[in-house]
C-alpha atoms as a PDB file:
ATOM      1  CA  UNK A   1     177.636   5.436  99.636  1.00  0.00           C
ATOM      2  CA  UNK A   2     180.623   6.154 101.940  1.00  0.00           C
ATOM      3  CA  UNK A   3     178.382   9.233 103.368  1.00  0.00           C
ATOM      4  CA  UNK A   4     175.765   7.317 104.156  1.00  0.00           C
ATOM      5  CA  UNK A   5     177.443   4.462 105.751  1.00  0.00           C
ATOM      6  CA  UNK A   6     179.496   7.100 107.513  1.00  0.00           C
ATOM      7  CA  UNK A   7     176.217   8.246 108.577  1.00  0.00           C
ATOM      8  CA  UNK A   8     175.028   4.911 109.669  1.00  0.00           C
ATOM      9  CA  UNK A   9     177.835   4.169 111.857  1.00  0.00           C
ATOM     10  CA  UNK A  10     177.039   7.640 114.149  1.00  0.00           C
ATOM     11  CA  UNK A  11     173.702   6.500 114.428  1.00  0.00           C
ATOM     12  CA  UNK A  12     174.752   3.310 115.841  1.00  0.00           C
ATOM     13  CA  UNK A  13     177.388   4.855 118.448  1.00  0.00           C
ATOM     14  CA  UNK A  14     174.400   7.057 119.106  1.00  0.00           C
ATOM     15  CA  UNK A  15     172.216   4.274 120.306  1.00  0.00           C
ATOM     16  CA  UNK A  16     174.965   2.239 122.487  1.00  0.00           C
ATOM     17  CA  UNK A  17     175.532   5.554 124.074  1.00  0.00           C
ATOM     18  CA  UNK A  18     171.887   5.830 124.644  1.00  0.00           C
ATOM     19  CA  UNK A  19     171.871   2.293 126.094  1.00  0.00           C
ATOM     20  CA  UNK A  20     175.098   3.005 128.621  1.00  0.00           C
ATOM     21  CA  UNK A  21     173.673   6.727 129.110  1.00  0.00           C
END
């Protein structure tokens, strides 16, 4: 569960990077 939250929360900083890239 902690993986995939882990895993989750890249994803996320993935797309706001995305979105100020």
């Amino acid at each position: 569960m902690s993986r995939k939250f882990s895993a989750t929360k890249a994803l996320i900083f993935f797309l706001t990077y995305l979105s100020f890239g």
